[in-house]
N, C-alpha and C. Protein backbone atom coordinates (compact mmCIF):
# COMPACT_ATOMS: atom_id res chain seq x y z
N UNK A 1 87.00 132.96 69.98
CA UNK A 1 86.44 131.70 70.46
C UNK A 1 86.05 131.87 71.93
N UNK A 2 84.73 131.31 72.48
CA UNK A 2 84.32 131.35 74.10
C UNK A 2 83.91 130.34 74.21
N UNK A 3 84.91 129.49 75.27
CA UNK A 3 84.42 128.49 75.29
C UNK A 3 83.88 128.48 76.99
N UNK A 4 82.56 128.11 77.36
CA UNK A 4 81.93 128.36 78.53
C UNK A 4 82.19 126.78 79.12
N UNK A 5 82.43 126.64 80.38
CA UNK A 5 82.03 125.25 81.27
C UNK A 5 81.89 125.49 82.53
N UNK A 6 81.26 124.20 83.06
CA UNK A 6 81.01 124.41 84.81
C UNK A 6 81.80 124.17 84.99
N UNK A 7 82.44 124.59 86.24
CA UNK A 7 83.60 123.61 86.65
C UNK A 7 83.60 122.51 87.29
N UNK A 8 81.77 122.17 87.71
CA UNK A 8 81.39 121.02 88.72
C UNK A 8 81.57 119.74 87.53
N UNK A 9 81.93 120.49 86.01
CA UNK A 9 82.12 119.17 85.20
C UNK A 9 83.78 118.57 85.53
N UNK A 10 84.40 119.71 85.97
CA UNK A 10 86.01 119.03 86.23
C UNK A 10 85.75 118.33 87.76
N UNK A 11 84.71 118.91 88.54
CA UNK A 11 85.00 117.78 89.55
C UNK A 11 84.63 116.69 89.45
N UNK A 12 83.96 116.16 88.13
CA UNK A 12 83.74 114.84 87.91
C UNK A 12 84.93 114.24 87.64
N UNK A 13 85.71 115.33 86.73
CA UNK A 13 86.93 114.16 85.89
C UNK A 13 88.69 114.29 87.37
N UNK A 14 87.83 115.60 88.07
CA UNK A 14 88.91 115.19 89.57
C UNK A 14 88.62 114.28 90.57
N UNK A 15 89.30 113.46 91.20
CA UNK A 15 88.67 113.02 92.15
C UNK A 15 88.49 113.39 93.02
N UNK A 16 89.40 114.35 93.81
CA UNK A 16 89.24 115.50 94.92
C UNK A 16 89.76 116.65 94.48
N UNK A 17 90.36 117.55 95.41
CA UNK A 17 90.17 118.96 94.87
C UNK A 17 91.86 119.19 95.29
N UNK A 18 92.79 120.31 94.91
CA UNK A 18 94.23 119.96 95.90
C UNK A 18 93.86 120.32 97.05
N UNK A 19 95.12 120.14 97.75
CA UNK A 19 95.06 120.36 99.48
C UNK A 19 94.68 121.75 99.56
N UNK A 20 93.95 122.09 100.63
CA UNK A 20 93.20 123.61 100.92
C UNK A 20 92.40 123.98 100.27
N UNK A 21 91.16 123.05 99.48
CA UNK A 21 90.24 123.51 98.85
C UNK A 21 88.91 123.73 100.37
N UNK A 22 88.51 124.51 99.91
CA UNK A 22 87.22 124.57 100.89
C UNK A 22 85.66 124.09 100.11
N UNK A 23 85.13 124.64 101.47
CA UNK A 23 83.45 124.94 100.54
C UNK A 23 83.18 126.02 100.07
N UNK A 24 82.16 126.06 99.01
CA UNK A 24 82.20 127.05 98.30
C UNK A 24 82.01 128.53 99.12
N UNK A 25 80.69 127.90 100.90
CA UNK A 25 80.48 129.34 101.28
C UNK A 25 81.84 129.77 102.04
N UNK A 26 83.13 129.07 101.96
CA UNK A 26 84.37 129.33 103.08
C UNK A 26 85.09 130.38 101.95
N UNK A 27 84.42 129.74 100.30
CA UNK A 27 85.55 130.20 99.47
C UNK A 27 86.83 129.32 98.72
N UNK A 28 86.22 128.78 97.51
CA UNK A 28 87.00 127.72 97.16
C UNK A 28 88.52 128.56 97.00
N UNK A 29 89.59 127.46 96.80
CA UNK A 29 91.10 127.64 96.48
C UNK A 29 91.06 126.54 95.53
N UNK A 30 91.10 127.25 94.20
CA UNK A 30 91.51 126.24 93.07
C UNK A 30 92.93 125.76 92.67
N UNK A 31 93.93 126.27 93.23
CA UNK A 31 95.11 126.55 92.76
C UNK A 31 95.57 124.55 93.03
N UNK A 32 96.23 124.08 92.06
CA UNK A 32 95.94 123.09 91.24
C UNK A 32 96.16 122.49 89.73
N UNK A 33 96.15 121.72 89.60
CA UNK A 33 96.15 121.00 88.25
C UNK A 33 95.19 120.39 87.70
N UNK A 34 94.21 121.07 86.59
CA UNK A 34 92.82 121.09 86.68
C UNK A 34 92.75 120.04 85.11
N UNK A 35 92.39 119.37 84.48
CA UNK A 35 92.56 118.96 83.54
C UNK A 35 91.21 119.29 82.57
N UNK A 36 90.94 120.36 81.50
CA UNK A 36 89.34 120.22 80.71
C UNK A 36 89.35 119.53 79.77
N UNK A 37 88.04 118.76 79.72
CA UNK A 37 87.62 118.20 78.16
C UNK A 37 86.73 119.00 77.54
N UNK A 38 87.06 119.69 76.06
CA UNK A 38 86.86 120.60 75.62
C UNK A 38 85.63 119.58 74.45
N UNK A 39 84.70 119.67 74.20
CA UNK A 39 83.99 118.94 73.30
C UNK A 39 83.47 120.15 72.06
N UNK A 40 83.88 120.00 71.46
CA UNK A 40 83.33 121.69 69.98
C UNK A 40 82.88 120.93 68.98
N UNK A 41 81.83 121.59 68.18
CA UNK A 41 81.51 120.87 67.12
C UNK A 41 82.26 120.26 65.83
N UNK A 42 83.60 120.26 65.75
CA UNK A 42 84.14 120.05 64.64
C UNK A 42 85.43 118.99 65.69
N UNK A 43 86.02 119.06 66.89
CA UNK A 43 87.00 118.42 67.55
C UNK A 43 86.44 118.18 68.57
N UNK A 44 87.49 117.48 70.08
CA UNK A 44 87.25 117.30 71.00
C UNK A 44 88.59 117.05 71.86
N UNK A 45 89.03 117.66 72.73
CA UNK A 45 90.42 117.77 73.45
C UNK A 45 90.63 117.80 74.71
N UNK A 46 91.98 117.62 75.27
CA UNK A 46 91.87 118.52 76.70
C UNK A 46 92.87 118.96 77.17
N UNK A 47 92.65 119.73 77.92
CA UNK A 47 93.78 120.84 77.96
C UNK A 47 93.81 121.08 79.47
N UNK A 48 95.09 121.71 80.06
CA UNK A 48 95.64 121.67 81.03
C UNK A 48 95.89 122.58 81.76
N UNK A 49 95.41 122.92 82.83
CA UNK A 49 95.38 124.69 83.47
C UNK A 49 96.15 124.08 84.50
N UNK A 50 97.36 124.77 85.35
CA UNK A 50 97.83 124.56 86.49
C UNK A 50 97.36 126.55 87.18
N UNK A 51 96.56 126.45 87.46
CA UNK A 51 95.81 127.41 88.70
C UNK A 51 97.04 127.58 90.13
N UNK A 52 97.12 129.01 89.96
CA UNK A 52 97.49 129.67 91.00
C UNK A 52 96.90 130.47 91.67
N UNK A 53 95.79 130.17 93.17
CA UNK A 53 94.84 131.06 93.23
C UNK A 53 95.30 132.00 94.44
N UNK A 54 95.23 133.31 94.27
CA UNK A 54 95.46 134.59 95.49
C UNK A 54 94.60 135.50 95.86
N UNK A 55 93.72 134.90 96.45
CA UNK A 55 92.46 135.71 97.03
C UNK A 55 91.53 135.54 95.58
N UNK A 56 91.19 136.52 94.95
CA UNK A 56 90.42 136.40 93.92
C UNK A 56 90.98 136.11 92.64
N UNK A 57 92.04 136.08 92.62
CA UNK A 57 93.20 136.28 91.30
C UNK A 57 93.83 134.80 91.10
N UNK A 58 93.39 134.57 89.96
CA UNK A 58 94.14 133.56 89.19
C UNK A 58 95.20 133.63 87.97
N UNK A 59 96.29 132.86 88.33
CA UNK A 59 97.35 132.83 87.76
C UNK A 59 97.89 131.54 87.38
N UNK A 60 98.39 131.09 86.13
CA UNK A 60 98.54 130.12 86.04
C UNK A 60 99.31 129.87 84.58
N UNK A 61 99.25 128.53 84.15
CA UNK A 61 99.55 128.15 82.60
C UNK A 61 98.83 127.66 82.36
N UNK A 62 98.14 127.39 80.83
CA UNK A 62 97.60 126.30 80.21
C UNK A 62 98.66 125.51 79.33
N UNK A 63 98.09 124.38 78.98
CA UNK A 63 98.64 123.09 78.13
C UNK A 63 98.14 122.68 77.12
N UNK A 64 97.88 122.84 76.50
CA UNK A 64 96.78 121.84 75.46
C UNK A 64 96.74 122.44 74.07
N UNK A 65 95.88 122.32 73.11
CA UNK A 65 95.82 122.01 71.79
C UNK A 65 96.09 123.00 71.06
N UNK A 66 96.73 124.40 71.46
CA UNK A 66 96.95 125.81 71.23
C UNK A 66 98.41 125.94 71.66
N UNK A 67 98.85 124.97 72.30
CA UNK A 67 100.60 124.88 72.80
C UNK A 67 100.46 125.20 74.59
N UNK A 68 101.09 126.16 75.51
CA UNK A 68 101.42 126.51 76.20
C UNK A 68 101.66 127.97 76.42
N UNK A 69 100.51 128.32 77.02
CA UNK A 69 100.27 129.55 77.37
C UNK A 69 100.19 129.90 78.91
N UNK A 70 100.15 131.27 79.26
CA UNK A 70 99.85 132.47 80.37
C UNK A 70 98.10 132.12 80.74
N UNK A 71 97.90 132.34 81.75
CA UNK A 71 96.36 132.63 81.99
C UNK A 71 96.44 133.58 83.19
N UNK A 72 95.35 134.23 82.50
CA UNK A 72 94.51 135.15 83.95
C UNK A 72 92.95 134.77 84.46
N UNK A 73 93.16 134.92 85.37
CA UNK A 73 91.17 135.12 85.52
C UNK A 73 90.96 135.49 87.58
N UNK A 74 90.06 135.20 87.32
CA UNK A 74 88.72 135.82 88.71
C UNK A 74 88.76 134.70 89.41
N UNK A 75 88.38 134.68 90.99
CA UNK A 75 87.07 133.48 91.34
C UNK A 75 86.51 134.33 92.56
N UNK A 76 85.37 135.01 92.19
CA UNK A 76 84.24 136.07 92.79
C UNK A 76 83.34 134.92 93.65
N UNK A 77 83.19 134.88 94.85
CA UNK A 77 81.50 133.92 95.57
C UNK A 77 82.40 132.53 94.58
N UNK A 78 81.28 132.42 94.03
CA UNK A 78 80.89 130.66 93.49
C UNK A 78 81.41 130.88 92.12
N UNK A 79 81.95 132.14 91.28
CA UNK A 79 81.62 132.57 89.77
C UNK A 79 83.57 132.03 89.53
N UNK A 80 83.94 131.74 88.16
CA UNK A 80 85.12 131.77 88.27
C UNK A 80 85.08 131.76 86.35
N UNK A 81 85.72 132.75 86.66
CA UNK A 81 86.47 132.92 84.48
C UNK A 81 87.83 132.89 84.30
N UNK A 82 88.49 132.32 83.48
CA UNK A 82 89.58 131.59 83.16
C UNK A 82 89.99 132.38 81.84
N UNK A 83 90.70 133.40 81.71
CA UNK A 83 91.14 133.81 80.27
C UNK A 83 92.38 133.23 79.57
N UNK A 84 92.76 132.45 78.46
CA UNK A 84 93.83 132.28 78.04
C UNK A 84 93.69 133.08 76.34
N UNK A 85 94.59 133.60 76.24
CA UNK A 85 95.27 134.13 74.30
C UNK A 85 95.84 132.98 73.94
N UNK A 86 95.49 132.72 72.53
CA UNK A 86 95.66 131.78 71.74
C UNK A 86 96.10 132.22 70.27
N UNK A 87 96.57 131.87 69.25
CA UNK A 87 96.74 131.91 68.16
C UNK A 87 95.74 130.48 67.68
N UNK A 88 95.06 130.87 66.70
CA UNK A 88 94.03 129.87 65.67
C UNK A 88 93.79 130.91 64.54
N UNK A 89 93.89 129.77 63.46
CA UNK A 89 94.00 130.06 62.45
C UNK A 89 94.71 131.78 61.79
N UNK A 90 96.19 132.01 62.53
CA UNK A 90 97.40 132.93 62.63
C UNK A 90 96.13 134.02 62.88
N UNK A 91 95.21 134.00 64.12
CA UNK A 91 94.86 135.17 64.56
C UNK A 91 95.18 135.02 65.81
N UNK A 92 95.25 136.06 67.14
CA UNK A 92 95.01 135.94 68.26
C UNK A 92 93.56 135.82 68.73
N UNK A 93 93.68 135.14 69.55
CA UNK A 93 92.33 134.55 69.83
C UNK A 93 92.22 134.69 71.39
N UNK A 94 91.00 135.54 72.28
CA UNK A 94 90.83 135.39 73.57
C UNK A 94 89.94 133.97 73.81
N UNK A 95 90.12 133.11 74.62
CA UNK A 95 89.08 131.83 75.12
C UNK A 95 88.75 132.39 76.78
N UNK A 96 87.79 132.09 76.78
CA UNK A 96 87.48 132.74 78.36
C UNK A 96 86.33 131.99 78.65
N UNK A 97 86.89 131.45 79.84
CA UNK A 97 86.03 130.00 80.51
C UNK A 97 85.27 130.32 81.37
N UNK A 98 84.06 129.71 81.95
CA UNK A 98 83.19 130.83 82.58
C UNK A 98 83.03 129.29 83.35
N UNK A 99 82.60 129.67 84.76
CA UNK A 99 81.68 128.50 85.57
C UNK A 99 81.15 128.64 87.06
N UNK A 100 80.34 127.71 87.46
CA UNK A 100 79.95 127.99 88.56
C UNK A 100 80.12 127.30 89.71
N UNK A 101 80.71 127.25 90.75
CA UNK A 101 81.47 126.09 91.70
C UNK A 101 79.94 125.55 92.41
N UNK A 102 79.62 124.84 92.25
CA UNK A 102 78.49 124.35 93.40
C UNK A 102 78.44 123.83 94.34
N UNK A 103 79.42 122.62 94.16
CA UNK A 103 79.82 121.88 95.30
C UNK A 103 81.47 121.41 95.33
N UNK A 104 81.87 121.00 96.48
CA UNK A 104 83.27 120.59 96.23
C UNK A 104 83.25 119.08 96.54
N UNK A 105 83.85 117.91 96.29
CA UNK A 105 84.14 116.98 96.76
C UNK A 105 85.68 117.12 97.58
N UNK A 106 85.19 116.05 98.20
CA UNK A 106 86.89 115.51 99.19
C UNK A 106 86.43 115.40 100.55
């Protein structure tokens, strides 16, 4: 499963960003409690990343409709991918979130 999003769609459903977020050209800091709405053709959910960001390296958990998992991922410039393993339908499953920071609010 790949599920792709911007992330300028979570700054709609955030109202600001946590403390020490920058601009994108300073170099965002996502590290945070990010909440996605996942919309797929058959469901629609949302799920819960708490982001730990260290220079380029993200670390964190997810929450949501797969249970409670590990995540890894990137945040390169403006680019940021989000990997979580999943079990669906008793396979392992990679989801890997892709997006592009454009702007920050706050």
């Amino acid at each position: 499963m790949r599920t792709s999003l911007l992330l300028t769609l979570l700054l709609g459903l955030v109202e600001s960003l946590p403390a020490g977020a920058r601009s994108p050209a300073q170099g965002a800091n996502l590290s945070g409690e990010w909440v996605f709405s996942v919309n797929m053709a058959r469901s629609n959910f949302e799920e819960t990343f708490v982001l730990i960001q260290e220079g380029e390296k993200l670390t964190g958990t997810y929450k949501g409709e797969f249970g409670e998992k590990t995540i890894t991922g990137t945040v390169k410039g403006n680019q940021v991918v989000v990997v979580v393993e999943v079990v669906r339908e008793r396979r392992n499953v990679k989801a890997t979130y892709t997006g592009t920071i454009e702007r920050i609010l706050g």
